[in-house]
Protein backbone atom coordinates (compact mmCIF):
# COMPACT_ATOMS: atom_id res chain seq x y z
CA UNK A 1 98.01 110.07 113.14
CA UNK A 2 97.94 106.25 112.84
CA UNK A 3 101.01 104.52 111.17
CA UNK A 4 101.65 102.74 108.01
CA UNK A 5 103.65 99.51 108.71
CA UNK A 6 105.64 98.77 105.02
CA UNK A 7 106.44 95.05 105.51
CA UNK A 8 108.53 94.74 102.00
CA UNK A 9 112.00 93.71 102.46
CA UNK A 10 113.94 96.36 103.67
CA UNK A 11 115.54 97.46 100.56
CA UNK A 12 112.17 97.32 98.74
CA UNK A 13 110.56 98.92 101.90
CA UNK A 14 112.54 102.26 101.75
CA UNK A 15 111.16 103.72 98.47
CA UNK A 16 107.45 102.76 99.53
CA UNK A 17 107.73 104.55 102.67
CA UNK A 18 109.33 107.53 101.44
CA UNK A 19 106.38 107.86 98.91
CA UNK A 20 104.09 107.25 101.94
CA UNK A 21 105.56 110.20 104.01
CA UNK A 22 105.88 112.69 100.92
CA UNK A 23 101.60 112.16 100.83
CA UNK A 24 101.83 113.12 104.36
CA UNK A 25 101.36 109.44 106.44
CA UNK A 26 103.06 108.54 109.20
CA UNK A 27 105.14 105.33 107.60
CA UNK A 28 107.53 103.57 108.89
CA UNK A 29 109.37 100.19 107.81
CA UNK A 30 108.82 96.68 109.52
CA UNK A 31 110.26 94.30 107.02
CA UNK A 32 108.95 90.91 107.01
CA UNK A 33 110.87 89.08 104.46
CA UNK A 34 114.34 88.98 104.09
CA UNK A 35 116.39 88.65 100.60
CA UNK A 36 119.81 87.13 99.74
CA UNK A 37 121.02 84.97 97.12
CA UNK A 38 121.41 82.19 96.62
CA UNK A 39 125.03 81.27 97.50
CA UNK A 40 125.58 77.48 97.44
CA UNK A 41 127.62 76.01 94.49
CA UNK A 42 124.46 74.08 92.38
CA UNK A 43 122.76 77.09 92.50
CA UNK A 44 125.74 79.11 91.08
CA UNK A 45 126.38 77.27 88.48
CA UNK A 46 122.80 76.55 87.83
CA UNK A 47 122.43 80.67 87.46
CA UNK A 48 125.52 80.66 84.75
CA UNK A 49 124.02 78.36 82.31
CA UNK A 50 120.75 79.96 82.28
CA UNK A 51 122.14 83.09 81.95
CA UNK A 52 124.28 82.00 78.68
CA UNK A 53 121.17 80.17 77.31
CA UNK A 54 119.23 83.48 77.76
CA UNK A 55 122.00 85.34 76.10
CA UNK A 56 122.26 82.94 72.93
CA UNK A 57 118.55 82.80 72.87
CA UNK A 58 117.95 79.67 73.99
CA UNK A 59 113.93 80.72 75.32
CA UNK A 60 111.42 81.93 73.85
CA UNK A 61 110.89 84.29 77.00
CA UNK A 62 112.04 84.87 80.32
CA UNK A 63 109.72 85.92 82.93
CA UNK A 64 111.16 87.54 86.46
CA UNK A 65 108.73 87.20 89.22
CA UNK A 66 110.29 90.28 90.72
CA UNK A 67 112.68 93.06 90.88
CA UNK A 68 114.79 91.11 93.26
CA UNK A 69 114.60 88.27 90.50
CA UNK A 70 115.68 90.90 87.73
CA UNK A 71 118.78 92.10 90.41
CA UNK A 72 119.48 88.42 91.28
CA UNK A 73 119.92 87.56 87.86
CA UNK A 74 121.27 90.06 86.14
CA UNK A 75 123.77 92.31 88.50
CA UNK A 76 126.22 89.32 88.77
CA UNK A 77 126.27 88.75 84.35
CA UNK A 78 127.65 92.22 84.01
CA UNK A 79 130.96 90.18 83.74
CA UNK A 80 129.85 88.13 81.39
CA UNK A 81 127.85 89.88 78.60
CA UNK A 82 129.16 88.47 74.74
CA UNK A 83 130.05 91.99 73.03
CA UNK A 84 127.14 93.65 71.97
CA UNK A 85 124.43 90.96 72.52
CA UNK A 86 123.56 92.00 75.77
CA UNK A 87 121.64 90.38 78.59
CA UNK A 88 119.64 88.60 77.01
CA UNK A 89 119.09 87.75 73.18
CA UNK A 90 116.95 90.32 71.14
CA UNK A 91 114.17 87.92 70.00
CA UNK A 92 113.87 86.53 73.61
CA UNK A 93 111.09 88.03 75.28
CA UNK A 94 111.21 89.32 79.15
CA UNK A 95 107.82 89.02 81.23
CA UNK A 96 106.89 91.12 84.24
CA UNK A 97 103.84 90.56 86.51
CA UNK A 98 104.05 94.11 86.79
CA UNK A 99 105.19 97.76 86.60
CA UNK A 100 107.68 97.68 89.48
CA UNK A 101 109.75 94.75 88.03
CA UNK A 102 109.47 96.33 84.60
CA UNK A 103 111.11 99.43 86.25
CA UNK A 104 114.08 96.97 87.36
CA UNK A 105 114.55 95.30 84.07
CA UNK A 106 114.75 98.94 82.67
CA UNK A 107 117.25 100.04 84.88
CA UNK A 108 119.04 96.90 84.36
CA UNK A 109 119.37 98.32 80.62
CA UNK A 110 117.15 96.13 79.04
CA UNK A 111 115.21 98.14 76.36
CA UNK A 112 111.46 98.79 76.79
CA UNK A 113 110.41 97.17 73.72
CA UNK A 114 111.54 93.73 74.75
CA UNK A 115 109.74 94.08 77.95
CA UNK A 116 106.35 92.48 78.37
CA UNK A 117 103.75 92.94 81.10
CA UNK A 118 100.00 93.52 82.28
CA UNK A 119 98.39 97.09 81.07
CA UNK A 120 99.25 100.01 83.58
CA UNK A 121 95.51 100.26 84.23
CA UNK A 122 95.52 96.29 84.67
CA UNK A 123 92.84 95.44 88.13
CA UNK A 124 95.81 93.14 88.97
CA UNK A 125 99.43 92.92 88.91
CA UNK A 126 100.24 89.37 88.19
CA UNK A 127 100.86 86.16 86.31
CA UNK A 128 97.32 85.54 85.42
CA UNK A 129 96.98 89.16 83.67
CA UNK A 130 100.46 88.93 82.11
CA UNK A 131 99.62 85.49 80.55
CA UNK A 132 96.24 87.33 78.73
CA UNK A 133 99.08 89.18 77.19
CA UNK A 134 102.09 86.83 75.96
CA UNK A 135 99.85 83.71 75.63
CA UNK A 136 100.08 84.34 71.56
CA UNK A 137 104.06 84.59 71.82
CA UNK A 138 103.88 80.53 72.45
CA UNK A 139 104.59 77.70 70.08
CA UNK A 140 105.07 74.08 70.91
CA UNK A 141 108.54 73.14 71.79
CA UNK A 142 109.36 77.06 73.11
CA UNK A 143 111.71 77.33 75.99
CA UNK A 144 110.60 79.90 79.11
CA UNK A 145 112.66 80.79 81.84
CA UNK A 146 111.22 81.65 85.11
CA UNK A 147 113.62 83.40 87.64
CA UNK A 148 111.98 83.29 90.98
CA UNK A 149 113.12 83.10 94.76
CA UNK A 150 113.02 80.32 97.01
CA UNK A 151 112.29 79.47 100.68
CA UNK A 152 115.15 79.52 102.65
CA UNK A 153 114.17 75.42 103.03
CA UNK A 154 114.26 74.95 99.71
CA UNK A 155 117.69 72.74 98.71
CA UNK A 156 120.44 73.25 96.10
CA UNK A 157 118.97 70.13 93.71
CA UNK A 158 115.83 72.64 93.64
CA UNK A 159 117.30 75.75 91.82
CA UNK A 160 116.04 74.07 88.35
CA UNK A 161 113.59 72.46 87.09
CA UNK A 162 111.71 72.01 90.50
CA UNK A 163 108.16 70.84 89.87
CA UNK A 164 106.59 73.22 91.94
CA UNK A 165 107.12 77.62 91.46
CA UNK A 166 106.67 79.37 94.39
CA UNK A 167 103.56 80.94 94.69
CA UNK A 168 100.33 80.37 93.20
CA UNK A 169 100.71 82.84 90.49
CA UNK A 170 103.70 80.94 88.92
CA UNK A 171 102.08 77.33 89.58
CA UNK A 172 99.32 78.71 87.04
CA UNK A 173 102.08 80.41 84.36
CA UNK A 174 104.00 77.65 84.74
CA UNK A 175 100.92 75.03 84.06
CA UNK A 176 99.53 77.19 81.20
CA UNK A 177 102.91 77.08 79.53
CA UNK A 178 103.03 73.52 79.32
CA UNK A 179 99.45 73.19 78.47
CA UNK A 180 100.16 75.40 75.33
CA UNK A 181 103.36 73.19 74.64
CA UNK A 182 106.51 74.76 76.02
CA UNK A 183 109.04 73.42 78.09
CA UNK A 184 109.36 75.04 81.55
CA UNK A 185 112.15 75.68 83.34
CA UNK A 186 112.39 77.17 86.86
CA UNK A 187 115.48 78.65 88.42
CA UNK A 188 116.27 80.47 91.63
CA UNK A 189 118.15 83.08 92.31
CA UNK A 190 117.53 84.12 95.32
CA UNK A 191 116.07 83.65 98.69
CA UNK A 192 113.28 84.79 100.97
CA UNK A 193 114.26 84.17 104.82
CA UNK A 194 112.36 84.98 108.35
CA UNK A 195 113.57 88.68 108.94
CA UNK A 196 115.67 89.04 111.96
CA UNK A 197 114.40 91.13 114.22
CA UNK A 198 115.50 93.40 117.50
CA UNK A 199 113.40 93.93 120.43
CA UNK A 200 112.05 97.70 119.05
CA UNK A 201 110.56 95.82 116.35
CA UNK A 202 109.03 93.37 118.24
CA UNK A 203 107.77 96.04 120.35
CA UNK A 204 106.54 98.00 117.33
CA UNK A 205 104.76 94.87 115.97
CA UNK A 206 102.76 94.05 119.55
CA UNK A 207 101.64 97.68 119.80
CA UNK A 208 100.72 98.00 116.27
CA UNK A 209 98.42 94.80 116.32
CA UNK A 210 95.79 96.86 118.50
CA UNK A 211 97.31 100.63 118.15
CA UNK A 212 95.10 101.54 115.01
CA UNK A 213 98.31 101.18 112.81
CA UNK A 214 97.47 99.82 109.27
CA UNK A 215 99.70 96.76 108.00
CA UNK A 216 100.55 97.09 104.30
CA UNK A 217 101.20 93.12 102.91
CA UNK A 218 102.02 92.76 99.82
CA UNK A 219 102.71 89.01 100.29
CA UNK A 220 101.20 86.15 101.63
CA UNK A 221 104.49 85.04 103.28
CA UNK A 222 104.95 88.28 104.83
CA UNK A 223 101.64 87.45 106.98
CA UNK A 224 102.84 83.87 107.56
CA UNK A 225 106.26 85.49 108.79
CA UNK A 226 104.28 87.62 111.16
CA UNK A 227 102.42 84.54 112.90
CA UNK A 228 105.82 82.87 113.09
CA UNK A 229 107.74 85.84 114.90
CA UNK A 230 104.67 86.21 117.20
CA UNK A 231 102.80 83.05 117.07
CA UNK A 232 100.87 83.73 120.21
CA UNK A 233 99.78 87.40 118.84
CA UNK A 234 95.74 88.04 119.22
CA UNK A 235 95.18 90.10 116.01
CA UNK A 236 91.52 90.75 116.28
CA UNK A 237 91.84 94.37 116.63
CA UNK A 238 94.83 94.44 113.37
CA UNK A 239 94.01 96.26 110.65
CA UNK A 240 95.57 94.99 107.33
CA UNK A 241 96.03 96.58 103.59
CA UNK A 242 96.70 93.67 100.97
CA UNK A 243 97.53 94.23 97.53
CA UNK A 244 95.37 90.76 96.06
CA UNK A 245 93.16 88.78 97.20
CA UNK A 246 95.19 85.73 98.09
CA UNK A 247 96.98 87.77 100.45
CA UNK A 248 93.80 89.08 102.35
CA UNK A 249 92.58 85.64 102.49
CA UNK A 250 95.40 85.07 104.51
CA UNK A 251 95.58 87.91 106.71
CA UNK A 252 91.66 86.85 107.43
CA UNK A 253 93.25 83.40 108.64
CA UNK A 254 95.75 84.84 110.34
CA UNK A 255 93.00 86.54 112.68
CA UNK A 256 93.46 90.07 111.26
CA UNK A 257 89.91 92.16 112.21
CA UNK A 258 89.94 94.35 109.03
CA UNK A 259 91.31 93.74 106.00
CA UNK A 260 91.14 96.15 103.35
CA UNK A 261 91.83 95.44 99.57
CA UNK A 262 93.96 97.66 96.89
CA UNK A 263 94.74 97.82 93.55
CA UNK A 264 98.90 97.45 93.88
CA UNK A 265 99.63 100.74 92.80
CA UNK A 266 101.27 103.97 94.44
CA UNK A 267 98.16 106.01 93.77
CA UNK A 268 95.77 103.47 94.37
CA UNK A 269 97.51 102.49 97.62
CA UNK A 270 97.83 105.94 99.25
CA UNK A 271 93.93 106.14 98.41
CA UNK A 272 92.91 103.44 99.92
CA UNK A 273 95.17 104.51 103.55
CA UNK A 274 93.75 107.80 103.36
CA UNK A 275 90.11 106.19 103.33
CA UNK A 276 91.17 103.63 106.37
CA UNK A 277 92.88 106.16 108.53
């Protein structure tokens, strides 16, 4: 049986893989991103104001790239919730790109109803197919958070208000939100870094580029981690899983042989490795 290579962040990767191995498949974790927050002093204090801005309902919406953005933001406010106003204000609307950071905002207690996102059945899972559904929500002069991650490059002066989001996905949101006449503002909360890895996952990764094992991305800087931790890899022979078609355009460049295309959910997934294995 050929493995499944889950190249979330570890923490992310867990949950994936035990899904992977209760359908049977051989799955195993390789993360290549790495998550931690964003610990220098701007950025601290940056992640305070916003958070008592959102709480006295300051935007019109907040929208949280991901479930690391929802944990990043929200885990360290538990200190600092105003009496029965919660995390943020009831009128203030929270965007998801899709069901997985929708499950984080729920189990951050934020009730269902104030949660806003792309249809279950959506053919994508992202800022494009969210914005079909909040674009009405927008006035001139509205305020909208976006809590995002940064590049471990990215400096302190960059946690707000940075003129470019990372990723395409929010460089759209973010551009159709001004078109429409709100005010952007961008804040990070955490960051993605180069995984660290050990000489068994090194080995893993060489043998897997040519063993028949399928790599699941679910990120275009996952891929661009990979050719960084093995730049002189010949991946010809790879077979690759991507979860939208930005990221199998780059596994393509990256040299990848076979690159399959999914729909980002469990279901979907798992059907699409049973058809390449």
């Amino acid at each position: 049986m050929h493995r499944v290579l889950v190249t979330r962040p570890l923490h992310d990767a867990k949950p994936w893989v035990e899904a992977f191995r209760a359908h049977g498949l051989l799955a195993e974790a390789l993360p290549l991103l790495a998550i931690g927050p964003c610990t220098d002093e701007a950025s601290r204090q940056a992640l305070i104001a916003a958070r008592l801005r959102a709480q006295q309902g300051c935007y019109r919406a907040v929208m949280f790239v991901s479930g690391n953005a929802v944990q990043h933001f929200f885990e360290p406010n538990k200190p600092l919730v105003i009496d029965d106003i919660g995390f943020l204000a009831p009128k203030t609307r929270a965007w998801t790109p899709g069901p997985g950071t929708e499950a984080a905002l729920l189990a951050a207690g934020l009730p269902a109803p104030q949660i806003d996102g792309p249809a279950p059945n959506a053919a994508q899972f992202e800022s494009e197919t969210l914005w079909q559904n909040v674009h009405t929500q927008i006035r001139p002069g509205d305020r909208v958070l976006i809590v995002r991650g940064a590049n471990s490059a990215i400096t302190a002066n960059d946690s707000m208000n940075h003129s470019l989001t990372q990723g395409a996905g929010r460089d759209w949101l973010a551009a159709r939100l001004r078109a429409a006449g709100a005010k952007v503002e961008l804040l990070s909360v955490y960051e993605r870094q180069l995984p660290q890895w050990g000489v068994q996952q090194l080995d893993l990764a060489k043998n897997s580029a040519n063993d028949g094992a399928l790599w699941l991305f679910s990120s275009s800087e996952a891929v661009a981690n990979l050719q960084q931790l093995l730049p002189t890899q010949n991946w010809h022979q790879g077979l690759a899983l991507t979860t939208h078609e930005r990221i199998a355009n780059k596994a393509l460049s990256a040299g990848f042989g076979r690159v399959l295309r999914s729909r980002p959910s469990l279901n979907d997934v798992v059907a699409s490795i049973e058809s390449a294995l």
